[in-house]
N, C-alpha and C. Protein backbone atom coordinates (compact mmCIF):
# COMPACT_ATOMS: atom_id res chain seq x y z
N UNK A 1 70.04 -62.00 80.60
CA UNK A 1 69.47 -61.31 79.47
C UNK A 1 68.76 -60.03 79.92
N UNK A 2 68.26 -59.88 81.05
CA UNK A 2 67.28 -59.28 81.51
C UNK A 2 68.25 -58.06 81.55
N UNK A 3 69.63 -57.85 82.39
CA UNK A 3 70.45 -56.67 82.73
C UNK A 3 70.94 -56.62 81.24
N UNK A 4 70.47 -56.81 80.46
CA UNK A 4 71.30 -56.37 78.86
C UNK A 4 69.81 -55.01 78.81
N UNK A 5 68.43 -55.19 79.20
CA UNK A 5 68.10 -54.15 78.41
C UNK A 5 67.63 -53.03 79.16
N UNK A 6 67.17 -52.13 78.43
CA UNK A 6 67.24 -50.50 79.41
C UNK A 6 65.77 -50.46 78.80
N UNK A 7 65.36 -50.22 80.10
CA UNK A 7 63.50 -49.50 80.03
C UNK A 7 63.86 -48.33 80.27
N UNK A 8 63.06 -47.25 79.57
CA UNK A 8 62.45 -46.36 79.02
C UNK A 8 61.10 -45.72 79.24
N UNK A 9 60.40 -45.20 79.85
CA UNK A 9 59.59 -45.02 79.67
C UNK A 9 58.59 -44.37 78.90
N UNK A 10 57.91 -44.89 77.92
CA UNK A 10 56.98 -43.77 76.41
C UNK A 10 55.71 -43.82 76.81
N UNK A 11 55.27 -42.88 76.67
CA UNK A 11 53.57 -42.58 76.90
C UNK A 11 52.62 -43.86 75.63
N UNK A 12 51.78 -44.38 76.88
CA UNK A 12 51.11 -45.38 75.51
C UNK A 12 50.43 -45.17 74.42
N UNK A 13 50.11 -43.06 74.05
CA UNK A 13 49.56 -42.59 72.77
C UNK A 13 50.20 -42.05 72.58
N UNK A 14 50.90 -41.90 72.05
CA UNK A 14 51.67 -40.77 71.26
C UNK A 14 52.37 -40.86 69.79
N UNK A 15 52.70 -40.07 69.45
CA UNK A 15 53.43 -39.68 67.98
C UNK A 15 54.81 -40.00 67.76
N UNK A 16 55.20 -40.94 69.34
CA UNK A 16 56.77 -41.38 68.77
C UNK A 16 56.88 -42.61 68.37
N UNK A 17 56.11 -43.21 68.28
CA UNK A 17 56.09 -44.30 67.71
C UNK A 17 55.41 -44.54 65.86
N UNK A 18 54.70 -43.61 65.99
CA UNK A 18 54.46 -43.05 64.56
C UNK A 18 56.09 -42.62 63.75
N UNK A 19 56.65 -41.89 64.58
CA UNK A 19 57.97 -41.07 64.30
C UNK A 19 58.86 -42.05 63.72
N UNK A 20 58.93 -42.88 65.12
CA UNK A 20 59.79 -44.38 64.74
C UNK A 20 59.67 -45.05 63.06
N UNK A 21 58.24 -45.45 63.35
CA UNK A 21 57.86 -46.29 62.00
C UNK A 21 58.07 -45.64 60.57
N UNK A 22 57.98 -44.32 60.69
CA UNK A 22 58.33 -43.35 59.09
C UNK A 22 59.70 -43.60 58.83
N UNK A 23 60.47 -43.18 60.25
CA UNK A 23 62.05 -43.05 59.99
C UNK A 23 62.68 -44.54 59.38
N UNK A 24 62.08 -45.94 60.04
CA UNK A 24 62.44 -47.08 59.62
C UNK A 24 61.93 -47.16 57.96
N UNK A 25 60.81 -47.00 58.05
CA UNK A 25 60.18 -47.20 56.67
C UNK A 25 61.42 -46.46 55.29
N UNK A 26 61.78 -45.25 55.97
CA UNK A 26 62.61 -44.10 55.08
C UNK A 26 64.05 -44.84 55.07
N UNK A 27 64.44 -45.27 55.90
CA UNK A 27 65.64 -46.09 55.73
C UNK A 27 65.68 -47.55 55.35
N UNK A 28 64.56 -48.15 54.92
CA UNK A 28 64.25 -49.34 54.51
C UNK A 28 64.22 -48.97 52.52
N UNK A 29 63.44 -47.68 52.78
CA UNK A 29 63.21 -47.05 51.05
C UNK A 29 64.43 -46.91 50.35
N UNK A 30 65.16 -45.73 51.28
CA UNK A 30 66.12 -45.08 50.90
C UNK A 30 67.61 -45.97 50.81
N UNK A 31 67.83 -46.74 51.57
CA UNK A 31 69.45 -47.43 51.66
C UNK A 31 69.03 -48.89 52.06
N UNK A 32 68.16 -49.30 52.29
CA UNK A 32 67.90 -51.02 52.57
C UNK A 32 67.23 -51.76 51.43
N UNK A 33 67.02 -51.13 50.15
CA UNK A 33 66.48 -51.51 49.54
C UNK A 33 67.18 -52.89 48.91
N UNK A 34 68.04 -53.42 48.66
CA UNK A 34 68.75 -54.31 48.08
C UNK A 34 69.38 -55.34 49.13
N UNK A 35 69.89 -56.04 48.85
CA UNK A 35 70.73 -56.98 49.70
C UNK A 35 72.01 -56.67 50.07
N UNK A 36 72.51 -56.53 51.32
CA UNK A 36 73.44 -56.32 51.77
C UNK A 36 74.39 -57.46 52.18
N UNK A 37 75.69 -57.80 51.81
CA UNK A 37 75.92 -58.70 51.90
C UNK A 37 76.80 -59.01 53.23
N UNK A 38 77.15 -57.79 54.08
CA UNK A 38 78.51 -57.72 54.88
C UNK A 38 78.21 -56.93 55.91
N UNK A 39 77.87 -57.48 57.23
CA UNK A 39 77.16 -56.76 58.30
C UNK A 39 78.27 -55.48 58.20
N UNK A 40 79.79 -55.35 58.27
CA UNK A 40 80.84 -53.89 58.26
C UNK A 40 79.66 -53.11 56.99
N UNK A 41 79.36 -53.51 55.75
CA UNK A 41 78.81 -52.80 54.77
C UNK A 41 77.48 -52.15 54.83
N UNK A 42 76.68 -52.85 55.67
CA UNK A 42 75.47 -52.20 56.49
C UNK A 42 76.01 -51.77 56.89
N UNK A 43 76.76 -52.10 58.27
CA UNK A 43 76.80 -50.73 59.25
C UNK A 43 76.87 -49.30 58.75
N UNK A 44 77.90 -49.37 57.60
CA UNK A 44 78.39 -48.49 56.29
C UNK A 44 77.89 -47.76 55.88
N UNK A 45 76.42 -48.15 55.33
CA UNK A 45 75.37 -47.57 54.72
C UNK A 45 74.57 -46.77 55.74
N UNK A 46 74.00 -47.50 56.82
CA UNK A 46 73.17 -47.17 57.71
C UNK A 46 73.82 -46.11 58.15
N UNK A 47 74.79 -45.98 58.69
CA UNK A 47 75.70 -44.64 59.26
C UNK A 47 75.60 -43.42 58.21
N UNK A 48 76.24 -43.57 57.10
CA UNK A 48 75.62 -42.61 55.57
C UNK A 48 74.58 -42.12 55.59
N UNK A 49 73.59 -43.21 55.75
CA UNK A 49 71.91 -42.32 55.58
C UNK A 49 71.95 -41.53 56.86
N UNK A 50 72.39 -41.96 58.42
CA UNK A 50 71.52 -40.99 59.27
C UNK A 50 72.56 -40.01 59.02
N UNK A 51 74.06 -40.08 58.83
CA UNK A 51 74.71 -38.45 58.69
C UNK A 51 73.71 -37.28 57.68
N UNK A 52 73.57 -38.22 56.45
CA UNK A 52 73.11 -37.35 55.87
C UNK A 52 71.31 -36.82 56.05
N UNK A 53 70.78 -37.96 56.81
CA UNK A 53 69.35 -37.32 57.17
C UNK A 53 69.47 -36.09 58.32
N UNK A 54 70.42 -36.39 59.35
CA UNK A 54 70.70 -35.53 60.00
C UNK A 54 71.19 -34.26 59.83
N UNK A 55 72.42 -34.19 58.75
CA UNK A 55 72.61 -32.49 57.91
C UNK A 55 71.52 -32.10 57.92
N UNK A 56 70.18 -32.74 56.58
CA UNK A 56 69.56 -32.24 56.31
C UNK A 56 68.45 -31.98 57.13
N UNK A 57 68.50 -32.30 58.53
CA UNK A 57 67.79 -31.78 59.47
C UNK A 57 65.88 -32.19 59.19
N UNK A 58 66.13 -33.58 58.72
CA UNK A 58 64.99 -34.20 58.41
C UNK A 58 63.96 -34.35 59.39
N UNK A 59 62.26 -33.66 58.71
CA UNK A 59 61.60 -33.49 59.81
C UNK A 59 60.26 -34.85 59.46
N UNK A 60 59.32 -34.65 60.03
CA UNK A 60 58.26 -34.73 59.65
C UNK A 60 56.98 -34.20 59.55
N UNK A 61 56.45 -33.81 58.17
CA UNK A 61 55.24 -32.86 58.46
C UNK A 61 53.85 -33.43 58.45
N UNK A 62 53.34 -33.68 59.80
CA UNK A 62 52.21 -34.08 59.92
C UNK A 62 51.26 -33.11 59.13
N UNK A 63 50.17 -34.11 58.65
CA UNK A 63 49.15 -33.75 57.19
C UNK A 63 48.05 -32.54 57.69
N UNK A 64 47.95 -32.87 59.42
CA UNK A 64 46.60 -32.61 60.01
C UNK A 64 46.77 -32.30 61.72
N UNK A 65 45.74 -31.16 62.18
CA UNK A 65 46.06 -31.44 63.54
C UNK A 65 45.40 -32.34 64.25
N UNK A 66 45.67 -32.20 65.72
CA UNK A 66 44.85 -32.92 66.66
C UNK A 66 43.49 -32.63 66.48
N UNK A 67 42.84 -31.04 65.94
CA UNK A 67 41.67 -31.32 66.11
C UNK A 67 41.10 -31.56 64.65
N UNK A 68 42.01 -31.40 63.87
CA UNK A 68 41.46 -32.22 62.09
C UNK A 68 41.16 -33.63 62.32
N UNK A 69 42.64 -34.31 63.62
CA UNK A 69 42.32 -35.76 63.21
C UNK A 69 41.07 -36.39 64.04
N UNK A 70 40.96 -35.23 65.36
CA UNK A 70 39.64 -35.91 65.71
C UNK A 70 38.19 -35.34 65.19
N UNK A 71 37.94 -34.63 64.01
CA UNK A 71 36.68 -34.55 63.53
C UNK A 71 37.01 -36.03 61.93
N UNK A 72 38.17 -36.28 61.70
CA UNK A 72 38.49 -37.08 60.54
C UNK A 72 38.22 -38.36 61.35
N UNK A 73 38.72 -38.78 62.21
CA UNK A 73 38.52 -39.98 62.85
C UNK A 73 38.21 -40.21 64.30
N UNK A 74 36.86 -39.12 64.37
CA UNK A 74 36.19 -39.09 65.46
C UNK A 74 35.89 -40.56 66.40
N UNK A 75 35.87 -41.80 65.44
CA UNK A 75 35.83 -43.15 66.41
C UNK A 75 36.67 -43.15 67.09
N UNK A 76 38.05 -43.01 66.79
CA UNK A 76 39.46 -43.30 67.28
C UNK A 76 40.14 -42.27 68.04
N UNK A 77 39.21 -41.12 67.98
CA UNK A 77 39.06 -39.94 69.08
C UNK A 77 38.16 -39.25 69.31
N UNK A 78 37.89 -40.23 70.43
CA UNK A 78 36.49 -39.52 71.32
C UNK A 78 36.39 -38.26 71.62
N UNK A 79 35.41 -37.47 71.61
CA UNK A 79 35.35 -35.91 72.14
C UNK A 79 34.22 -35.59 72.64
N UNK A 80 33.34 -34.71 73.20
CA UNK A 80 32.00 -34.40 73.68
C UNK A 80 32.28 -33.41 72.46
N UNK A 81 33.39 -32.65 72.33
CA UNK A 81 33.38 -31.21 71.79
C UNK A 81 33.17 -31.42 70.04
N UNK A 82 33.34 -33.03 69.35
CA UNK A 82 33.24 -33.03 68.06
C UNK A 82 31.82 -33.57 68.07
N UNK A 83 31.26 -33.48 66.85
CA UNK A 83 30.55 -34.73 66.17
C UNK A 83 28.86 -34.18 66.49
């Protein structure tokens, strides 16, 4: 089992895992919403949404920067320079 999976290495803060969770959430909204009955018919769908998220060159626009989010949630980011 072990040679089936591929490590990766991701930084343990960062915004790709944020990235991850929108894009699932958006394909859970957008094309998973119902019951699928036929793993070929998922595959089906799932392939559809990313062609077409991908045309449309789907981004994400974060609300705030790094230094909005650390005067907004100065606990969860420490600074000498805020607060």
């Amino acid at each position: 089992m072990v040679e089936k999976l591929e490590f990766h290495y991701t930084p343990k803060q960062g915004s790709w895992l944020n990235m991850a969770e929108i894009e699932l959430s958006s394909l859970q909204r957008q094309c998973l919403a119902r019951r699928i009955a036929e793993e070929a018919t998922l595959k089906q769908e799932v392939a559809a949404w990313e062609t077409r998220r991908n045309q449309e060159q789907a981004s994400i626009d974060w609300r705030f920067s790094i230094t909005d989010a650390r005067e907004k949630l100065y606990r969860l980011y420490p600074s000498p320079l805020v607060r």
